[in-house]
C-alpha atoms as a PDB file:
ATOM      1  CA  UNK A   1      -1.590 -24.869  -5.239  1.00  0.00           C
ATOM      2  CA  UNK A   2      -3.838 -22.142  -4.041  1.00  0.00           C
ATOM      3  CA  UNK A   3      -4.337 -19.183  -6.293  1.00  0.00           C
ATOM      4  CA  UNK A   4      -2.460 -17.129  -6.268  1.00  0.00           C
ATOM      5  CA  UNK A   5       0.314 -18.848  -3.886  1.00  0.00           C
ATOM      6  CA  UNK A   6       0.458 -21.097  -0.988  1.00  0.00           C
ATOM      7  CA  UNK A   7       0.362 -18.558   2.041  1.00  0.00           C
ATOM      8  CA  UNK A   8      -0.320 -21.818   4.227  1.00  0.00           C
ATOM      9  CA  UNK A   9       3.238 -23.101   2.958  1.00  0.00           C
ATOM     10  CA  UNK A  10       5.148 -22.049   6.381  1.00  0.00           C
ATOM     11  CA  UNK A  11       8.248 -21.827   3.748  1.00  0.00           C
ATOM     12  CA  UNK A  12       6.321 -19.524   1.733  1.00  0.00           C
ATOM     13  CA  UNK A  13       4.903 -17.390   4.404  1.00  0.00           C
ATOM     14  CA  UNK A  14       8.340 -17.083   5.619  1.00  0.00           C
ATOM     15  CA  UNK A  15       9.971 -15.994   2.647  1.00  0.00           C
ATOM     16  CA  UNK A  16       7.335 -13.514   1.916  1.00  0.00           C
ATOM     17  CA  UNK A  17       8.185 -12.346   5.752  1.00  0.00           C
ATOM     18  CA  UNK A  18      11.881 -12.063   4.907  1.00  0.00           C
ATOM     19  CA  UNK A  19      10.914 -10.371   1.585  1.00  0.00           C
ATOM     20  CA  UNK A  20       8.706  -7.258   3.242  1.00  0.00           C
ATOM     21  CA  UNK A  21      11.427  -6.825   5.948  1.00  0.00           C
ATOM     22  CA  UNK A  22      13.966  -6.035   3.225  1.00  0.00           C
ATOM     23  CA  UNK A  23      11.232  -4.029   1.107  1.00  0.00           C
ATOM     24  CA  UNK A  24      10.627  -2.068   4.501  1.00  0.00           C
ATOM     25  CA  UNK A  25      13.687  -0.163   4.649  1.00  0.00           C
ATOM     26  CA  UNK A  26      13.837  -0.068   0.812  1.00  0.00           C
ATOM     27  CA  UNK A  27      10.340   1.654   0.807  1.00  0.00           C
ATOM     28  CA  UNK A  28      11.827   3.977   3.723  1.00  0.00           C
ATOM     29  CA  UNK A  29      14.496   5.000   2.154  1.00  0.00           C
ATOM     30  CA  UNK A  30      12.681   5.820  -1.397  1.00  0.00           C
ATOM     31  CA  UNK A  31      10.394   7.807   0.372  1.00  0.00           C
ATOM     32  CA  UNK A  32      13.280   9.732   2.157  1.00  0.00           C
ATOM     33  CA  UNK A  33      15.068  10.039  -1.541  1.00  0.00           C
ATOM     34  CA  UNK A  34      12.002  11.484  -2.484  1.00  0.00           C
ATOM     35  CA  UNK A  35      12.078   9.279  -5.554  1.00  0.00           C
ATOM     36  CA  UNK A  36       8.933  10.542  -8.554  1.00  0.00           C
ATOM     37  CA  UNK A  37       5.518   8.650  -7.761  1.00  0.00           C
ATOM     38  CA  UNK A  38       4.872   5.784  -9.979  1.00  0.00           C
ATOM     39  CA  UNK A  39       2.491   2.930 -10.630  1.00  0.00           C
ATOM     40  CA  UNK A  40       5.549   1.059 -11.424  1.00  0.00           C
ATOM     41  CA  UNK A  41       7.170   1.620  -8.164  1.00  0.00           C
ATOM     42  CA  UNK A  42       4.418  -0.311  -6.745  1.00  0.00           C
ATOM     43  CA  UNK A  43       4.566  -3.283  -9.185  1.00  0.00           C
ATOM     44  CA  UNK A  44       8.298  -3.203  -8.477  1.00  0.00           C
ATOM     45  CA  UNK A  45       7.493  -3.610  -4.666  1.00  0.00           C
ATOM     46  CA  UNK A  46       4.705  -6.373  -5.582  1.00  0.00           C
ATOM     47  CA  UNK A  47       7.191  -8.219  -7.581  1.00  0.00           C
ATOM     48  CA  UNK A  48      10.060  -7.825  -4.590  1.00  0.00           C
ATOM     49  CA  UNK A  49       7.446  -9.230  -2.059  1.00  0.00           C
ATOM     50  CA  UNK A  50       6.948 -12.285  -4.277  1.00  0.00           C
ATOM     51  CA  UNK A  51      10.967 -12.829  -5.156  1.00  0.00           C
ATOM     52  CA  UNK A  52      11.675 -16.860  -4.956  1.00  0.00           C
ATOM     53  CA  UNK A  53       8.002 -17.546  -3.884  1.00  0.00           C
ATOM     54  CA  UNK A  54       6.578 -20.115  -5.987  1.00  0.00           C
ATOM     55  CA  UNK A  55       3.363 -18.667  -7.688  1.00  0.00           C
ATOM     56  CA  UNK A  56       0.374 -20.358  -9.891  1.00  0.00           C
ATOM     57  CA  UNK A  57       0.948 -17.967 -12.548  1.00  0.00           C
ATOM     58  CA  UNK A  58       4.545 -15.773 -13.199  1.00  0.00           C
ATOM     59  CA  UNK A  59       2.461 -12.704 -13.917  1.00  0.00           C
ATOM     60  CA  UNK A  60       0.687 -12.333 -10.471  1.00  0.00           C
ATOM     61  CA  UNK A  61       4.306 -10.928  -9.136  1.00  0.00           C
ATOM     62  CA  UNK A  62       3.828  -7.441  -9.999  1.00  0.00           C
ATOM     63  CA  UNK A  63       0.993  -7.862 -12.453  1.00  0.00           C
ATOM     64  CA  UNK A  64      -2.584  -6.408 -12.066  1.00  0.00           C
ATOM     65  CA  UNK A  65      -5.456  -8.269 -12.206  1.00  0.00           C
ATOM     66  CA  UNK A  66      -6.981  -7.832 -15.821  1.00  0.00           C
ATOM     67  CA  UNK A  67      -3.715  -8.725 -17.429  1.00  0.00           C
ATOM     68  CA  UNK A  68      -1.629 -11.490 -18.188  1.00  0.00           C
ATOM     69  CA  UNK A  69      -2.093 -14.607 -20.439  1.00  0.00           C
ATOM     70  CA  UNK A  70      -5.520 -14.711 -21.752  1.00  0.00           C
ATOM     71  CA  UNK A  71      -6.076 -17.629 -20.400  1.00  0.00           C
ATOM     72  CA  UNK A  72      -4.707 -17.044 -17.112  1.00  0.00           C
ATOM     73  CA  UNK A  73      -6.304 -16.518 -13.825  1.00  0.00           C
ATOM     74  CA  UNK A  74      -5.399 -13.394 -13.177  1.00  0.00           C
ATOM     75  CA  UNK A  75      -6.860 -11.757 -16.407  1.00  0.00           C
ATOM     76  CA  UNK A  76     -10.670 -12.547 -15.086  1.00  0.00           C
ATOM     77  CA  UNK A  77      -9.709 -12.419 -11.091  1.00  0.00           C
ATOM     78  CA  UNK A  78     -12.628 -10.681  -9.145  1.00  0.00           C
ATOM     79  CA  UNK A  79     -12.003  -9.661  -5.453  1.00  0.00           C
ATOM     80  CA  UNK A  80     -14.823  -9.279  -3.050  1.00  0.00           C
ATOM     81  CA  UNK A  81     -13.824  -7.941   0.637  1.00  0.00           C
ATOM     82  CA  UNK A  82     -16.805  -8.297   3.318  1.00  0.00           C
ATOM     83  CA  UNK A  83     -18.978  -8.582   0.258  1.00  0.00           C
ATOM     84  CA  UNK A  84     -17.927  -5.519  -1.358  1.00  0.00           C
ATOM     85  CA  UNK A  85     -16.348  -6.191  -4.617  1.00  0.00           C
ATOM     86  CA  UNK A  86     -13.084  -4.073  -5.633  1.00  0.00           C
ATOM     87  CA  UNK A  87     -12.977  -3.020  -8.862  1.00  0.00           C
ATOM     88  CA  UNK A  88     -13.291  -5.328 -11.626  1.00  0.00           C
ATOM     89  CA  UNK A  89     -10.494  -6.938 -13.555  1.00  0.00           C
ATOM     90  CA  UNK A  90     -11.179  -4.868 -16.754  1.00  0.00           C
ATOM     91  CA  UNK A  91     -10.975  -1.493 -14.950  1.00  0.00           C
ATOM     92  CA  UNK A  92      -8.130  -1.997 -12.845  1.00  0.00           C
ATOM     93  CA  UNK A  93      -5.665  -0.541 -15.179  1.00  0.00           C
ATOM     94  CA  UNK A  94      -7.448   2.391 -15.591  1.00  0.00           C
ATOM     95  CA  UNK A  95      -8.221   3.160 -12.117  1.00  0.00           C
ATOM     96  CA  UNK A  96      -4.182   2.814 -11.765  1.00  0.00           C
ATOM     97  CA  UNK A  97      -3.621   4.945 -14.018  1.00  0.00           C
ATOM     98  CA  UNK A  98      -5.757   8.187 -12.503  1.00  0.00           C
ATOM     99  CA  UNK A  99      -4.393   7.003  -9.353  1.00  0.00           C
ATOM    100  CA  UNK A 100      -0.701   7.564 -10.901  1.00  0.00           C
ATOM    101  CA  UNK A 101      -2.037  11.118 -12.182  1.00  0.00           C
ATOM    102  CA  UNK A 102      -3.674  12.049  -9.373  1.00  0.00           C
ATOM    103  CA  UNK A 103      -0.867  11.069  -7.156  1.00  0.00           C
ATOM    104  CA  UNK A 104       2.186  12.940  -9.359  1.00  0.00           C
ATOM    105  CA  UNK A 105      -0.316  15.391  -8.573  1.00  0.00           C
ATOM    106  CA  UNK A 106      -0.746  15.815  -5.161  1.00  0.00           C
ATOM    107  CA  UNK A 107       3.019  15.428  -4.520  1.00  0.00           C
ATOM    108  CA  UNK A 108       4.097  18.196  -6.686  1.00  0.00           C
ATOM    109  CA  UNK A 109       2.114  20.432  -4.733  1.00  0.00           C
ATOM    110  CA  UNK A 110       3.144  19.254  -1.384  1.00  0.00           C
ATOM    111  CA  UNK A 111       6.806  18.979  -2.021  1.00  0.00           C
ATOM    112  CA  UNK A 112       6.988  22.406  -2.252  1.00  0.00           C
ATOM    113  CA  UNK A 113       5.801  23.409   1.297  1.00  0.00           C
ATOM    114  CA  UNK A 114       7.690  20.603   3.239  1.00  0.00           C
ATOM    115  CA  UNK A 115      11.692  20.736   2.933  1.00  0.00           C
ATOM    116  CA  UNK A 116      13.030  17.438   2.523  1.00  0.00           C
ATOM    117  CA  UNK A 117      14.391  15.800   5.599  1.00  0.00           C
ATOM    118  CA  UNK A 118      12.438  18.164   7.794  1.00  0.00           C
ATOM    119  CA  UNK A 119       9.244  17.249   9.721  1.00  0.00           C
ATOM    120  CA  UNK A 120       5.962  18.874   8.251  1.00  0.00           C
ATOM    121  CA  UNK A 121       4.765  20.842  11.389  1.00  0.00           C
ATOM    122  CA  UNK A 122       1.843  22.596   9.867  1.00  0.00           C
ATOM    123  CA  UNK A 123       1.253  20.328   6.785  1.00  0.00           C
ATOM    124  CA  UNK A 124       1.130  17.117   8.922  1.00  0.00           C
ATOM    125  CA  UNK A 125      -2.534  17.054   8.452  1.00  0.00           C
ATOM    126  CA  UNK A 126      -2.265  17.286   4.712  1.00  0.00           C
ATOM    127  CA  UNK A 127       0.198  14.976   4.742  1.00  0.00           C
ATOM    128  CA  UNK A 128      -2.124  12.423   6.720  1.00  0.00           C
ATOM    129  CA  UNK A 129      -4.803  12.878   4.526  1.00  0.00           C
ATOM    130  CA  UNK A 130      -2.712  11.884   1.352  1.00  0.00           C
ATOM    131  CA  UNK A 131      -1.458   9.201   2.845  1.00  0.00           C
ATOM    132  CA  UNK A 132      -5.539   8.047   4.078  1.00  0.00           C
ATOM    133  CA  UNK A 133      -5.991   8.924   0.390  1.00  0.00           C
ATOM    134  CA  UNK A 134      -3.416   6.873  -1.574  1.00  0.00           C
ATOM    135  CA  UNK A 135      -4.109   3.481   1.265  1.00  0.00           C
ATOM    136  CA  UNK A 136      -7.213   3.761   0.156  1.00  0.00           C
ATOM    137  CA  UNK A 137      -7.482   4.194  -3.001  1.00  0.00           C
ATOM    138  CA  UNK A 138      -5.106   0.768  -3.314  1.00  0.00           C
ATOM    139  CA  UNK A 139      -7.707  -0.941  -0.800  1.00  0.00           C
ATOM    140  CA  UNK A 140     -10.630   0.248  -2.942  1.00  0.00           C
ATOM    141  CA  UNK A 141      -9.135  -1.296  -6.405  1.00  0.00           C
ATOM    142  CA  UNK A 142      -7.513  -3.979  -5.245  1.00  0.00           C
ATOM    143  CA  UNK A 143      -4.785  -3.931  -7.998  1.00  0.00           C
ATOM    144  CA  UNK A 144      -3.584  -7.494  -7.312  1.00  0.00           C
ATOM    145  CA  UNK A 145      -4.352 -10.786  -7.019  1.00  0.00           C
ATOM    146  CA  UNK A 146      -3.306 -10.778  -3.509  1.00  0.00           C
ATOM    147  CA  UNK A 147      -1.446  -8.777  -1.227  1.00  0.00           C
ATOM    148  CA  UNK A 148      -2.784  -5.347  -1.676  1.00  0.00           C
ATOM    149  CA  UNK A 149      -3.152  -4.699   2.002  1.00  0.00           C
ATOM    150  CA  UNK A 150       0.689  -5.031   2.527  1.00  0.00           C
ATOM    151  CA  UNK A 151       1.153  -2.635  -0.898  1.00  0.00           C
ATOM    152  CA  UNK A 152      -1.072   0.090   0.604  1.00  0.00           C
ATOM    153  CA  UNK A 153       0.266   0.276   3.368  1.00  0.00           C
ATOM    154  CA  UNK A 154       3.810   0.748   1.180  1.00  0.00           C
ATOM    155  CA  UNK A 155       2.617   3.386  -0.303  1.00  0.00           C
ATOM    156  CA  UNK A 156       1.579   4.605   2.894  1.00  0.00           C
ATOM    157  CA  UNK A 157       4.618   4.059   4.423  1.00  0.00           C
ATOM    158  CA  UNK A 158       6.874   5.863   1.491  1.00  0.00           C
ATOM    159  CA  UNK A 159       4.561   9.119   1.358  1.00  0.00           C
ATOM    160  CA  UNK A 160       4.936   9.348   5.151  1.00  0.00           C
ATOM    161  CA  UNK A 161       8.377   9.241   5.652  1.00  0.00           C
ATOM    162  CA  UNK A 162       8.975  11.555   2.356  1.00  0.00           C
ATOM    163  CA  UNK A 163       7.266  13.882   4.747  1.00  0.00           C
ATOM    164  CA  UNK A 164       9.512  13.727   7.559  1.00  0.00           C
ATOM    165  CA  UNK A 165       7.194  11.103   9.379  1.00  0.00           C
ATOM    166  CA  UNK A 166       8.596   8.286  11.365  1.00  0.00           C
ATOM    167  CA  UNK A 167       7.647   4.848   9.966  1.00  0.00           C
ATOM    168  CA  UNK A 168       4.831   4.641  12.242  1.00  0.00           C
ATOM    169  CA  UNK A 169       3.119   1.163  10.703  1.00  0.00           C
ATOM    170  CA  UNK A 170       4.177  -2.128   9.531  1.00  0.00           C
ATOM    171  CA  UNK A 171       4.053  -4.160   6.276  1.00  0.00           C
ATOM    172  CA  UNK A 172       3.032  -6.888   7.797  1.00  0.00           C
ATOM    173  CA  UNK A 173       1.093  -7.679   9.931  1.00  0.00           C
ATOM    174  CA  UNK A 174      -1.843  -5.858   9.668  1.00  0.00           C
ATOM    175  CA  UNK A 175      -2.911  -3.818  12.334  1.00  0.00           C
ATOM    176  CA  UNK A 176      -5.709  -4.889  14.247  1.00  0.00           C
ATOM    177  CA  UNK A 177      -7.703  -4.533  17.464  1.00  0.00           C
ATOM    178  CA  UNK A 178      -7.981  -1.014  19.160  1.00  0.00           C
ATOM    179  CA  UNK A 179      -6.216   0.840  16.173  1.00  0.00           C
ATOM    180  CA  UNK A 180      -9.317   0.798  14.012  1.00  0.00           C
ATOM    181  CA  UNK A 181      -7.060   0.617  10.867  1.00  0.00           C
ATOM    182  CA  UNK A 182      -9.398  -2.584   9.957  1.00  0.00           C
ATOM    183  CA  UNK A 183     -13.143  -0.715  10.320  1.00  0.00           C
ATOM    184  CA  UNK A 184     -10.946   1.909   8.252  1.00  0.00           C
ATOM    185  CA  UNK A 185      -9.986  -0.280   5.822  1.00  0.00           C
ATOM    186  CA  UNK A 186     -13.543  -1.855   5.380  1.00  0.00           C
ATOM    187  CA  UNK A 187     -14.552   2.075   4.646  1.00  0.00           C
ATOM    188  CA  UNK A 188     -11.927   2.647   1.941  1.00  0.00           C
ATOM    189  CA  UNK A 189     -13.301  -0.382  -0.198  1.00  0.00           C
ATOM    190  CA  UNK A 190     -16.147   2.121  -0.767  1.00  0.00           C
ATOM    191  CA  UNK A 191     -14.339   5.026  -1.369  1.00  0.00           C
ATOM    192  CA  UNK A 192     -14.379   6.584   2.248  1.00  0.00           C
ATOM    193  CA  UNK A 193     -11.137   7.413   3.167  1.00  0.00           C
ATOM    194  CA  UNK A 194     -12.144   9.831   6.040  1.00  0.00           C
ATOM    195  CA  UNK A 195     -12.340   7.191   8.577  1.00  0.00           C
ATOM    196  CA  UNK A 196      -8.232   6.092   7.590  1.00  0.00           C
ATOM    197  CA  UNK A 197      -7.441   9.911   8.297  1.00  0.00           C
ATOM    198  CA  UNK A 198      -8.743   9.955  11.863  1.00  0.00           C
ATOM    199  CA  UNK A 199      -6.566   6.120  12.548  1.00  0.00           C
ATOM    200  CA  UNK A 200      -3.657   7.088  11.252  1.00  0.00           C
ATOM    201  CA  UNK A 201      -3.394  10.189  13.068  1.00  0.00           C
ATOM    202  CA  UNK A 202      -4.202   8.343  16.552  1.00  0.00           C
ATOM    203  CA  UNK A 203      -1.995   5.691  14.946  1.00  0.00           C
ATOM    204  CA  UNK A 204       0.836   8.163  14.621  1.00  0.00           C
ATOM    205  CA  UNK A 205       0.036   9.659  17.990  1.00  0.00           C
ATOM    206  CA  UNK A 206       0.240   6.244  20.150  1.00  0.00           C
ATOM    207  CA  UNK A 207       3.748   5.516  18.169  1.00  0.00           C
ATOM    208  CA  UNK A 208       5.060   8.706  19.104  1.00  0.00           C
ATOM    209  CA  UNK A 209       4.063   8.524  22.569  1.00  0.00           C
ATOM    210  CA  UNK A 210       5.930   4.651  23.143  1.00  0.00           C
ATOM    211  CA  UNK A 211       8.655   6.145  20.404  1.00  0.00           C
ATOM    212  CA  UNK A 212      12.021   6.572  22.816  1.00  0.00           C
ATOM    213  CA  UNK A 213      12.806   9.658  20.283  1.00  0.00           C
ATOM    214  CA  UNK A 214      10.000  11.413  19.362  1.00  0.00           C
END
């Protein structure tokens, strides 16, 4: 079997597609809760992705790379995206963890100046940019052994609609084409998360304008 599944497996593939459409409106509704930031709520989302998907090693569901059995793939599992490596295996728990600071962080400040269930009129482009942020700071490590993308884009997802933001992007698939989200993507593996800011504002935009309730 491939590492770290068998995405080829149509069975597989569709499992992991009937996975992320219940995760979507769990991730929706978390964000509307306003449930406390976490590393583990993303582990817990990896792990929900994965549920009844047969995998080469039980700790990739959920599991960062650096960890796991020592002699497991996942412990030494090195990602390179259009030949720019994500952080190595030994670091990724670290980076995590600032992220999980720096992310507490940033919501405690915002929370404040957006009531909950109410749209964030002049904070929208604050909002944007944490969202931008947290996407890419998941694209830039690479946390897992696979499916990061789809986790980012959780993350993205659950910040946006804390905000009062429709659920303006899927899990899966990615976006492509005129959106830009991949040249923005391709930017975040190096730490430049500018690009994501200006996409998922015209991203936003174009889903408001085809959105029957705006």
């Amino acid at each position: 079997m491939p590492f770290p599944w068998d995405e080829d497996n149509p069975q597989v593939r569709n499992r992991i597609m009937d996975n992320l459409a219940v995760l979507l409106l769990e991730v929706v509704a978390s964000g509307r809760r306003r449930d406390q930031p976490s590393v583990e709520l993303v582990k817990d989302w990896h792990q929900r992705m994965l549920d009844r998907v047969p995998l080469v090693e039980p700790a990739v569901a959920g599991g960062f790379r650096g960890t796991g059995p020592q002699r497991g793939r996942l412990k030494t599992y090195r990602v390179v995206v259009d030949q720019v490596e994500a952080v190595r295996p030994g670091r990724v728990r670290s980076e995590m963890s600032l992220f999980g600071r720096r992310l507490q962080e940033q919501v405690a400040a915002l929370d404040p100046l957006i009531p909950a269930k109410a749209p964030p009129e002049r904070h929208e482009h604050q909002v944007i940019a944490l969202c931008a942020w947290a996407h890419g700071e998941l694209i830039r490590t690479h946390p897992f052994a696979d499916g990061n993308g789809r986790m980012a884009r959780a993350v993205l997802l659950w910040l946006g609609t804390r905000y009062g933001l429709s659920a303006f992007i899927d899990l899966r698939p990615r976006p492509t084409g005129s959106t830009g989200y991949e040249d923005a993507s391709r930017a975040s593996m190096t730490g430049r998360h500018q690009l994501m800011e200006i996409t998922l504002t015209n991203m936003l935009a174009l889903h408001r304008a085809h959105s029957p309730n705006p």
